[in-house]
Structure formats: C-alpha cells, structure tokens
N, C-alpha and C. Protein backbone atom coordinates (compact mmCIF):
# COMPACT_ATOMS: atom_id res chain seq x y z
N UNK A 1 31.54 78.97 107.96
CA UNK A 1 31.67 80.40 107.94
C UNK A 1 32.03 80.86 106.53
N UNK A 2 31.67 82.55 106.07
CA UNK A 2 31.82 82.45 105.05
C UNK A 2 33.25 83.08 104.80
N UNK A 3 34.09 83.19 103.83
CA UNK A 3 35.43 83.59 103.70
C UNK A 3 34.92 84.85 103.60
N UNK A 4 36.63 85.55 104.57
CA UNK A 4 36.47 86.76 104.43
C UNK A 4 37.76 87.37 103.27
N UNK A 5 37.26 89.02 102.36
CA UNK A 5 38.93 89.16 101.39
C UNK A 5 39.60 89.15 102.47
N UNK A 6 40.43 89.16 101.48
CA UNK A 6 42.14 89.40 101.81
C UNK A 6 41.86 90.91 102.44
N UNK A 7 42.13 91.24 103.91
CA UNK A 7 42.14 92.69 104.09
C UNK A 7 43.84 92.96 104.80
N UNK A 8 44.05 94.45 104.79
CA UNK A 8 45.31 94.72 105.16
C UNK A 8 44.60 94.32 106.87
N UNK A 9 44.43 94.00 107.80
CA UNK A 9 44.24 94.31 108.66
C UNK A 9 44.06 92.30 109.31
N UNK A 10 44.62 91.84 110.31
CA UNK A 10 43.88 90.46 110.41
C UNK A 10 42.75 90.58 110.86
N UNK A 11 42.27 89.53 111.16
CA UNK A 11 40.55 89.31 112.16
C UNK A 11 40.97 89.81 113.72
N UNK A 12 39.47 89.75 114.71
CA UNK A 12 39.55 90.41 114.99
C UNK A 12 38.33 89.72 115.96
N UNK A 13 38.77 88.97 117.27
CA UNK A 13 38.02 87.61 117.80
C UNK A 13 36.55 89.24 118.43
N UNK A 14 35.11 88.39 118.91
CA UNK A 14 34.28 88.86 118.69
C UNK A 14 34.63 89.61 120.63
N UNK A 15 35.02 89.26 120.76
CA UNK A 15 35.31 89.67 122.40
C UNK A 15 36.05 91.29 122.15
N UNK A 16 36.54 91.30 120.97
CA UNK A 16 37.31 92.66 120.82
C UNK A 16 36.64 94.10 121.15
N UNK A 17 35.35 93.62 120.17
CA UNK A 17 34.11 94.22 119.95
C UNK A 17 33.15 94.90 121.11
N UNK A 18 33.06 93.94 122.20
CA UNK A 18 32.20 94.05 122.95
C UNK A 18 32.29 95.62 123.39
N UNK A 19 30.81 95.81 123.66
CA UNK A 19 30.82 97.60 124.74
C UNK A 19 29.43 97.02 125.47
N UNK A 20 29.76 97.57 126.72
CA UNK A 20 28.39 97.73 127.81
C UNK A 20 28.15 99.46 127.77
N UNK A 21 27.16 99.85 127.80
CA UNK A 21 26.77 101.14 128.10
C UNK A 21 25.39 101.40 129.06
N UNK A 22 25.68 102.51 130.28
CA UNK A 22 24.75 101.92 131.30
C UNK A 22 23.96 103.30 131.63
N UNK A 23 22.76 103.47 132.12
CA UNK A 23 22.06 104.66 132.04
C UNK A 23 21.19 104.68 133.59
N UNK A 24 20.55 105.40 134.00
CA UNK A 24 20.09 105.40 135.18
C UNK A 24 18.63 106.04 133.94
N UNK A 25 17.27 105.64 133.87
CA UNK A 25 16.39 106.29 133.16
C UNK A 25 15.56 107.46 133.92
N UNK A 26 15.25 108.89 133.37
CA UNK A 26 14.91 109.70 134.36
C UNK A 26 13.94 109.91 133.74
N UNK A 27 13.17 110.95 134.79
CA UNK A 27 11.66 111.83 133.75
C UNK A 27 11.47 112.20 132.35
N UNK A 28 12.31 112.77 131.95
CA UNK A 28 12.52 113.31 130.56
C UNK A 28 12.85 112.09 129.37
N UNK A 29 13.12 110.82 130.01
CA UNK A 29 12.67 109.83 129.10
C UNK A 29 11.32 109.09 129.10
N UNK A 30 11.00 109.90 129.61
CA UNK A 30 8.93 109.26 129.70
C UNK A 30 8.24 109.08 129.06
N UNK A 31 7.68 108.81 128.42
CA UNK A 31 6.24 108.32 127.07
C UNK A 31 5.03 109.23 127.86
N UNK A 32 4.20 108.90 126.93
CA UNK A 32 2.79 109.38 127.63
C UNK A 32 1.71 108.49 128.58
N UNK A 33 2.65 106.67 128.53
CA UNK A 33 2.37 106.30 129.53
C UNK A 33 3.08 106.03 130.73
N UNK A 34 3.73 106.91 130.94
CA UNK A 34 4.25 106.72 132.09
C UNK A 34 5.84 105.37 132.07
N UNK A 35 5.94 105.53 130.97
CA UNK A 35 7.24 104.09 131.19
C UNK A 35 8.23 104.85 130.10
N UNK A 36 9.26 104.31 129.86
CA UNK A 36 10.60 105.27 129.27
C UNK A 36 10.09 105.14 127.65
N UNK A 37 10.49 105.96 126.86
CA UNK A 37 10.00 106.05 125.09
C UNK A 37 11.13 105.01 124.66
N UNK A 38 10.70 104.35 123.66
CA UNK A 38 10.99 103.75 122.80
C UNK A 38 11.91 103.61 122.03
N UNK A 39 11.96 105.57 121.48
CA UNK A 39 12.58 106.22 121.00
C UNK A 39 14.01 106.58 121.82
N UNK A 40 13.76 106.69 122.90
CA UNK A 40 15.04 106.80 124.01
C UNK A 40 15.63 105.31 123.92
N UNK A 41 14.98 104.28 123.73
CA UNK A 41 15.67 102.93 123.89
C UNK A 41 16.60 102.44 122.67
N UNK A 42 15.97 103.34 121.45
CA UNK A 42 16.45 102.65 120.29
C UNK A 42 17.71 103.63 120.15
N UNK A 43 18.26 105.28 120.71
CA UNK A 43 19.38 105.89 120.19
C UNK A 43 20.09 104.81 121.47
N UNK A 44 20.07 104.73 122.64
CA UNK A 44 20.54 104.01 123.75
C UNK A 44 21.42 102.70 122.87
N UNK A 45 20.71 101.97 122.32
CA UNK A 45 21.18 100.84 121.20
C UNK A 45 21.74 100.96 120.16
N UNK A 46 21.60 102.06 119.62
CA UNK A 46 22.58 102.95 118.20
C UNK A 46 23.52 103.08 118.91
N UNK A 47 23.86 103.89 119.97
CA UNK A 47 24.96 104.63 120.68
C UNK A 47 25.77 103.21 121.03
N UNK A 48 25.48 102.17 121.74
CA UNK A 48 25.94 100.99 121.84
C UNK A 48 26.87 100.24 121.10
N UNK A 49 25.67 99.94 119.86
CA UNK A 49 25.96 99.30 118.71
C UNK A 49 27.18 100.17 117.86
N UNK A 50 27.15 101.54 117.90
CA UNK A 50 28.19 102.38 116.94
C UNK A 50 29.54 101.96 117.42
N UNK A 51 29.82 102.46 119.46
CA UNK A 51 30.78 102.14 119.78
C UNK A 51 31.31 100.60 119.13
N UNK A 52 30.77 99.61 119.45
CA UNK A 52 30.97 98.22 119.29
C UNK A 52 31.67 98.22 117.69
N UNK A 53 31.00 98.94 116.84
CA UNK A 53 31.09 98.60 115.50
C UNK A 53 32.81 99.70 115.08
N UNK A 54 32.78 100.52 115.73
CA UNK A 54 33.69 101.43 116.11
C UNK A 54 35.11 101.02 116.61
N UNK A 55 35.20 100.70 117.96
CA UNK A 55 36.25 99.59 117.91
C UNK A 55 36.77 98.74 117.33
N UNK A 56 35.60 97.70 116.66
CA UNK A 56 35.92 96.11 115.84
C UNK A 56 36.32 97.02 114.63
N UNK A 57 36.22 98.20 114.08
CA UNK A 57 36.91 98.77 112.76
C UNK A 57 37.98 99.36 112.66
N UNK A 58 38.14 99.77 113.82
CA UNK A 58 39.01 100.73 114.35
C UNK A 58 38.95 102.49 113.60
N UNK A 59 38.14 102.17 113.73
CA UNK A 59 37.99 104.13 113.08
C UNK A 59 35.99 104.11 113.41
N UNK A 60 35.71 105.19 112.52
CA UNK A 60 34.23 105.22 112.51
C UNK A 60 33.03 104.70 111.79
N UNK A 61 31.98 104.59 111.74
CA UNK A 61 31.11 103.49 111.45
C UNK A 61 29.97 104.62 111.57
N UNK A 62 29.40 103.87 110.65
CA UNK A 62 28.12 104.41 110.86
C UNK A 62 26.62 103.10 110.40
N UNK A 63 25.34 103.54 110.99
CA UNK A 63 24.45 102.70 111.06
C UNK A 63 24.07 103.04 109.13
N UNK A 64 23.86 102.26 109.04
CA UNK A 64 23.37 101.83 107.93
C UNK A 64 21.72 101.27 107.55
N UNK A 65 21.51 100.62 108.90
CA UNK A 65 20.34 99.54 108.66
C UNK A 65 19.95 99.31 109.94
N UNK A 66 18.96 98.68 110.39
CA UNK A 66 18.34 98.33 112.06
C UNK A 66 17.45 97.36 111.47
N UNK A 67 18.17 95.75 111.56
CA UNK A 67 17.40 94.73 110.65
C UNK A 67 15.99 94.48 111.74
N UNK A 68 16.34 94.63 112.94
CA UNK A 68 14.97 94.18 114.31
C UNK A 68 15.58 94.70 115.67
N UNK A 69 14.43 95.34 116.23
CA UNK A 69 14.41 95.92 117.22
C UNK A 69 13.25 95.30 118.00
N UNK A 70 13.69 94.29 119.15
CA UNK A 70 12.05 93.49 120.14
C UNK A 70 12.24 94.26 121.43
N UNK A 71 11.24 95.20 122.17
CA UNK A 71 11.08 95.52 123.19
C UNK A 71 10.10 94.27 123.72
N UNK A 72 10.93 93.59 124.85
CA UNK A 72 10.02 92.40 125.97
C UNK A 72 9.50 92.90 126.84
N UNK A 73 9.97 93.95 127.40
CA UNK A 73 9.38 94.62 128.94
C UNK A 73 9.53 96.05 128.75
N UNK A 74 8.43 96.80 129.79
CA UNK A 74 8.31 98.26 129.94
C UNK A 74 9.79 98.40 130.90
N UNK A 75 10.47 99.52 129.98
CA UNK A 75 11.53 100.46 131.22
C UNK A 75 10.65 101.14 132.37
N UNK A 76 10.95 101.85 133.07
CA UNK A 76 10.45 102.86 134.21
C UNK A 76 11.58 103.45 134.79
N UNK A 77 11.13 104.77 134.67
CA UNK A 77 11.65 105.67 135.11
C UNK A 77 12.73 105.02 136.78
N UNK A 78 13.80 105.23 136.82
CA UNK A 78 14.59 104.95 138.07
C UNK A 78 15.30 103.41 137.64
N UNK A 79 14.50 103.10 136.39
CA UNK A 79 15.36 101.40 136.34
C UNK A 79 17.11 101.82 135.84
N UNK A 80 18.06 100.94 136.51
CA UNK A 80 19.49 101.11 135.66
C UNK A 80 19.03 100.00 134.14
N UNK A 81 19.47 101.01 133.10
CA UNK A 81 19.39 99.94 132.11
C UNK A 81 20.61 99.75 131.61
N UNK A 82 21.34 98.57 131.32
CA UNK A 82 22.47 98.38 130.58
C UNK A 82 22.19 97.88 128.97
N UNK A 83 22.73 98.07 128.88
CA UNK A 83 23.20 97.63 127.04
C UNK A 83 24.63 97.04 126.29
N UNK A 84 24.59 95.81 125.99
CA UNK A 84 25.79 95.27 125.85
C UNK A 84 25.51 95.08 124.47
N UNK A 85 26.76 94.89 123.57
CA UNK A 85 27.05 94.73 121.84
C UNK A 85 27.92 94.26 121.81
N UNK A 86 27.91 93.81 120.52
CA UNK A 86 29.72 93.10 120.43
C UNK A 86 28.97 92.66 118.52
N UNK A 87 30.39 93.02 118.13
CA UNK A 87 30.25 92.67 116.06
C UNK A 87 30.29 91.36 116.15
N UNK A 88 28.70 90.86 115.42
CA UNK A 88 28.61 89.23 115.65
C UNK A 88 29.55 88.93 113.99
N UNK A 89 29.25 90.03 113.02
CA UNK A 89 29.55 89.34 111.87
C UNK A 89 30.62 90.45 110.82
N UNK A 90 30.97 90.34 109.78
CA UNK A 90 31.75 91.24 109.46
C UNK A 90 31.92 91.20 108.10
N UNK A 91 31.71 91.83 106.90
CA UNK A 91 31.93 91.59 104.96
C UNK A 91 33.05 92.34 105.27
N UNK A 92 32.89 92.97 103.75
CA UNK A 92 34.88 93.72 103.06
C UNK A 92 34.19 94.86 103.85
N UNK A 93 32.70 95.64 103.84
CA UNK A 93 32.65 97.07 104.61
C UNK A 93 32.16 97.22 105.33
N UNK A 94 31.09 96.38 105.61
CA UNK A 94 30.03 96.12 106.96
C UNK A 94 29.55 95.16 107.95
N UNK A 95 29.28 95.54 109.02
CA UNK A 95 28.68 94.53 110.00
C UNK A 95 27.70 94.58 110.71
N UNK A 96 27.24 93.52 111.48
CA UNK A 96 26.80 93.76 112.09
C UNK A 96 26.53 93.47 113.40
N UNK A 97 26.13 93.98 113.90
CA UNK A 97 25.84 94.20 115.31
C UNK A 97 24.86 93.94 116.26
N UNK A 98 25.11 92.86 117.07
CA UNK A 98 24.21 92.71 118.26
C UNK A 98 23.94 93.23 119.25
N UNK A 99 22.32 93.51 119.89
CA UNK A 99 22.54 94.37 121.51
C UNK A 99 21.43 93.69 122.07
N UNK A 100 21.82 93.36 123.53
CA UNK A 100 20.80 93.49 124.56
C UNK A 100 20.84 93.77 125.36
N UNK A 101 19.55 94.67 125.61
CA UNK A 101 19.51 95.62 126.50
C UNK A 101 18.61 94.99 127.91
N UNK A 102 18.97 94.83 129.34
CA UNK A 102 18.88 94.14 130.29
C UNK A 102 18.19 96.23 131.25
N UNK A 103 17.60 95.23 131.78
CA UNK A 103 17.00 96.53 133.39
C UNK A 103 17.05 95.75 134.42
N UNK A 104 17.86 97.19 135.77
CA UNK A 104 17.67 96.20 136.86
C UNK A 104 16.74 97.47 137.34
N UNK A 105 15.67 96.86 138.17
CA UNK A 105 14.40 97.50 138.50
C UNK A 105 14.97 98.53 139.96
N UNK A 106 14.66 99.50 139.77
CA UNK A 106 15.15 100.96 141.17
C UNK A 106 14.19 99.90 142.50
N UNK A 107 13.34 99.63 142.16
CA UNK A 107 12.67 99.25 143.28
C UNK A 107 12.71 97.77 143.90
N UNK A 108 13.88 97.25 143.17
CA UNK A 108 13.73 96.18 144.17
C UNK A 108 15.50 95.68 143.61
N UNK A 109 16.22 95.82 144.51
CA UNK A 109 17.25 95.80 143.97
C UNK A 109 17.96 94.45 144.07
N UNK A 110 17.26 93.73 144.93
CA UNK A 110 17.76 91.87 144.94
C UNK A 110 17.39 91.16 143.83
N UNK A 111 16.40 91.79 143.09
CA UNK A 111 16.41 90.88 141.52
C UNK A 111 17.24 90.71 140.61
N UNK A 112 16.64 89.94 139.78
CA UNK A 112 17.83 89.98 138.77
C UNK A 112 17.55 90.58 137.30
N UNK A 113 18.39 90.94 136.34
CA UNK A 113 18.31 92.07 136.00
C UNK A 113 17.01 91.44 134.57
N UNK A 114 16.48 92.34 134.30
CA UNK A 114 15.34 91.80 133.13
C UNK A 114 15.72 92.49 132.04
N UNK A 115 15.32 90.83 131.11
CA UNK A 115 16.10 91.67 129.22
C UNK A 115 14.80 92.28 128.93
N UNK A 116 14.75 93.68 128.45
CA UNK A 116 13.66 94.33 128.18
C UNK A 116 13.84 94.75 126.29
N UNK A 117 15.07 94.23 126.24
CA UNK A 117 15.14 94.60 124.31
C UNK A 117 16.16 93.59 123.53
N UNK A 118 16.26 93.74 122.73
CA UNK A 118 17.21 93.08 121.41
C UNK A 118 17.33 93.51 120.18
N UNK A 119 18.12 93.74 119.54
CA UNK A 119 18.03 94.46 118.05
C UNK A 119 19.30 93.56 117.75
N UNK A 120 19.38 93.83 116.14
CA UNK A 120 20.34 93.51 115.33
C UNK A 120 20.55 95.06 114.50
N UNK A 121 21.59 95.71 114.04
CA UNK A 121 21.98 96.64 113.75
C UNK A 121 23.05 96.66 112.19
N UNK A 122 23.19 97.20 111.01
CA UNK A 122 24.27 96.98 110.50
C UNK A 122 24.73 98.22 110.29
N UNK A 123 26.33 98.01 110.19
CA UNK A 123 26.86 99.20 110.10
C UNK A 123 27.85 99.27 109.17
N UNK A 124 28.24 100.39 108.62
CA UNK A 124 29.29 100.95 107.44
C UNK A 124 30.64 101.25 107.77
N UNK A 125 31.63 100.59 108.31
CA UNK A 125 33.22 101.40 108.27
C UNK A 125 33.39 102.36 107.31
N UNK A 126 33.27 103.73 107.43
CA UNK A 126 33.78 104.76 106.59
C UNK A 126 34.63 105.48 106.78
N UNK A 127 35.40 106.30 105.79
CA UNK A 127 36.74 106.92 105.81
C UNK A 127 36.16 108.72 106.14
N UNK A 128 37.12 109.50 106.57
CA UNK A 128 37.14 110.49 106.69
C UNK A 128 36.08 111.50 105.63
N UNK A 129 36.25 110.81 104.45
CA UNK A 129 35.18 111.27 103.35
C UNK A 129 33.86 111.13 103.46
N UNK A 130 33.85 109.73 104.09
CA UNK A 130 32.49 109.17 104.09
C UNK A 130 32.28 108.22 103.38
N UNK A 131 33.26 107.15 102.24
CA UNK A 131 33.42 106.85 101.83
C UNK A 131 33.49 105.22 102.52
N UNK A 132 32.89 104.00 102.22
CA UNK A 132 32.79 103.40 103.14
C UNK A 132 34.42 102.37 102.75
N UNK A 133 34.89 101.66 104.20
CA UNK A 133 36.14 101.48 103.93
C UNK A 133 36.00 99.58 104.69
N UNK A 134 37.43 99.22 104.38
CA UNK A 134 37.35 97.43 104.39
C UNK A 134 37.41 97.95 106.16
N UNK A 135 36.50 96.42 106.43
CA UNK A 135 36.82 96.65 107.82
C UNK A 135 37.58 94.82 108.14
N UNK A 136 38.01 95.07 109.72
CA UNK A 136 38.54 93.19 110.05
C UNK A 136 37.57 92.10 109.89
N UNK A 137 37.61 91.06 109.84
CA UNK A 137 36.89 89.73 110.02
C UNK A 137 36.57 89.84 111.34
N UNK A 138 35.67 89.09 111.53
CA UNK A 138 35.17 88.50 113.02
C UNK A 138 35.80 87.21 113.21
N UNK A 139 36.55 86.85 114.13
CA UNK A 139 36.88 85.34 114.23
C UNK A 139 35.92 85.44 115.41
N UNK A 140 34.93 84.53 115.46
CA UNK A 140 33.89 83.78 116.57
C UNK A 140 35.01 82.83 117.48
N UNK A 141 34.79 82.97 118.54
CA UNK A 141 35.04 82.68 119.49
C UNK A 141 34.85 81.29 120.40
N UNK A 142 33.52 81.69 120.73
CA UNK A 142 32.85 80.13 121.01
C UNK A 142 31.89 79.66 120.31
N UNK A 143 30.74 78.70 120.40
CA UNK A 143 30.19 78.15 120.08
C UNK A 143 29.20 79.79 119.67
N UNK A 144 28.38 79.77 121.18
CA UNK A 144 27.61 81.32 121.18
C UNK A 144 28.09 82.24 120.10
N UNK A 145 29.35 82.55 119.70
CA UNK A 145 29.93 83.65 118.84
C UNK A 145 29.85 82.96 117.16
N UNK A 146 29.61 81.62 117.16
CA UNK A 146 29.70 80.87 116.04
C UNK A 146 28.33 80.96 115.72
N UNK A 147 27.81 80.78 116.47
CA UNK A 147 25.50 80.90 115.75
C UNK A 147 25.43 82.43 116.20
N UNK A 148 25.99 83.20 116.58
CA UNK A 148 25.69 84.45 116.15
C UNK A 148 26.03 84.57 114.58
N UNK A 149 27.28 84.47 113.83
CA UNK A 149 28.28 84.92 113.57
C UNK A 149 27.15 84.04 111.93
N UNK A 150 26.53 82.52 112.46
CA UNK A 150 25.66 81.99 111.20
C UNK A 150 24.08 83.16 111.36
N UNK A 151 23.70 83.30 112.52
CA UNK A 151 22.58 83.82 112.29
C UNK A 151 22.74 85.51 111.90
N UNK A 152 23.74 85.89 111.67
CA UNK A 152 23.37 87.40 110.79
C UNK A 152 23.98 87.39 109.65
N UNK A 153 24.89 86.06 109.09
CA UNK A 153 24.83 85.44 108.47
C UNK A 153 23.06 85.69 106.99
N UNK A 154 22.15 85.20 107.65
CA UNK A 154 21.07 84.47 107.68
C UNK A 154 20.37 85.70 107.36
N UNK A 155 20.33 86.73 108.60
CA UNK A 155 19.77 88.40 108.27
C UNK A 155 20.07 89.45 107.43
N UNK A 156 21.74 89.03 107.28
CA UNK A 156 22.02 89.30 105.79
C UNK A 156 21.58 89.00 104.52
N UNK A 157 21.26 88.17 104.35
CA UNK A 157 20.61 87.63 102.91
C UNK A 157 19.32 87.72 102.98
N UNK A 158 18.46 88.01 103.83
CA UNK A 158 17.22 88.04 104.17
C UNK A 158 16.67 89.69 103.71
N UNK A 159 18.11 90.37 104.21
CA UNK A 159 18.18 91.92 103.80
C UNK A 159 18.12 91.98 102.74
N UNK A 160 19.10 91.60 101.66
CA UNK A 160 19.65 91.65 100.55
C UNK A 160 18.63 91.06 99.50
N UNK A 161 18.38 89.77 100.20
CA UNK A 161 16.99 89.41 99.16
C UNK A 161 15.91 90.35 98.62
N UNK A 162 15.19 90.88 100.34
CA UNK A 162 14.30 91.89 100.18
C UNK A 162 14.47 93.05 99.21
N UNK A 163 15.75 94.00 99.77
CA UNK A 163 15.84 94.69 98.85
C UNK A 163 15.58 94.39 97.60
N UNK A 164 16.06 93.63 97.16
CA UNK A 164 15.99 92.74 95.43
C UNK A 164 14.88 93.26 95.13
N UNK A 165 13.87 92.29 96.16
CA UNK A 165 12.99 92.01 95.22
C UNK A 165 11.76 93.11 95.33
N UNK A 166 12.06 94.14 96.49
CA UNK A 166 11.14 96.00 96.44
C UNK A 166 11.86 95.99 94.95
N UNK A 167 13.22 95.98 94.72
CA UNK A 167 13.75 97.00 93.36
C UNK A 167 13.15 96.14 92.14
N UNK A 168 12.94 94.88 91.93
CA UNK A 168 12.31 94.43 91.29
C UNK A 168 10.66 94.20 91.15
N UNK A 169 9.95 94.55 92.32
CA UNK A 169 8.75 94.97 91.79
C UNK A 169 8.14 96.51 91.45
N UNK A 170 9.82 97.14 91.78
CA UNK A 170 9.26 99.01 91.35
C UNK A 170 10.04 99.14 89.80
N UNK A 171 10.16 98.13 89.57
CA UNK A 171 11.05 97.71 87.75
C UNK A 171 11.95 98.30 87.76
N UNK A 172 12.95 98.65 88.79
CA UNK A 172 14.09 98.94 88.36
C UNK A 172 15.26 98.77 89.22
C-alpha cells in the first residue's frame, strides 16, 4: 500500500465509507427504448458515490472525475435498483470511489438480484470555499478491500499518466 501524509485526522477502515442507495425506477426514467436512461443511472451513482466519499471525509466532496462507467444489463421500468459504494482508496485530497449497482426485477420477485452497472468515480474533499482539503486514509479491511484499495491504486496512475501525456502532445 502506498503511504499516506501525516493528516490531522487518523484512517478510516473502508466499511466506514460504505452507502446503499435504493430507487424503485418509474416512467419518467425511460429512454426511447423503452428501458431506464443511462443518464438516470449515472446521477443514481454520483449521488451514491458523493454520499460514500462524503462520510469517509467527513464534510463535502465533490466528483472530480468518472474513471469507468459498465452498464451489463437493461434497467426496466418497476425494477428496485440498489446502489452500494464505499472509498476503495484515498491521497492528501482525493478518492476514490467504488459502485455497484444491482436490480431486482418487479416481475419476478424470487430471483436474485442482477448487477446491471459498475463505475469507479474520483472525488475532491473541499472546504467551504471550494478549496480542496486533506481528507483520512483508507485502512482496507480485508483481502476484497486490499485489491480494491491496489486496483484504483492502478486507475490512478493510468489517469495521471493520460493526462500527461494529452498535455504533452498539445505542448504544453
């Protein structure tokens, strides 16, 4: 793992973090084919991901970045969809944030529930100004919280690279 500064604040195990947020999907989240927008799925996962990032800072946060967003399955109208997060990873101002989003289908309610999304999210601890501020460490938990905690790890530098190297082929 990588060291975290010295912050006034200790770590801050990844269980702290966690938020479920749960929706019943209606008409007015509809596409033009007939299954819930996209666009409804991805604030559903912001809204998620903020709380999550929100708690683990203890003040407010804001999105910064949306490193991947995978829709696996169509929503439909009447499905309950849940959405669970929790801060896999954590620097001196930002983190980030895991979600998956699970449906249990209106029409058949003995199944079991289907992952229909996944994103990774990063976010900014900022101060009243707007000013972005130190947030806690993540201490990982279990194993699961430990290859999260390497794999955004991994999406971090993948970010950071990229950027680089757009600013270095627009020469500046």
């Amino acid at each position: 793992m990588t060291e975290h500064p010295a912050t006034a604040s200790p770590g801050r195990p990844t269980a702290y973090s966690r938020v479920t947020l749960s929706k019943i999907m209606t008409a007015v989240d509809v596409n033009l084919y007939g299954t819930v927008h996209g666009g409804v799925l991805m604030k559903f996962v912001d809204d998620v991901a903020a709380a999550a990032a929100a708690r683990h800072s203890g003040g407010t946060a804001v999105t910064a970045a949306i490193d991947e967003i995978v829709f696996s399955e169509a929503v439909r109208v009447g499905d309950l969809v849940h959405a669970y997060a929790q801060v896999n990873w954590a620097g001196q101002t930002s983190m980030e944030v895991g979600v998956r989003v699970t449906a249990e289908r209106w029409d058949s309610a003995e199944g079991d529930p289907v992952r229909v999304a996944t994103a990774y999210l990063a976010f900014v601890g900022v101060d009243v100004g707007g000013s972005p501020r130190m947030v806690p460490p993540v201490v990982p938990e279990s194993a699961g919280d430990q290859r999260r905690y390497r794999e955004a790890e991994i999406r971090r530098a993948h970010r950071l690279a990229r950027r680089r190297a757009i600013q270095a082929h627009r020469g500046g």
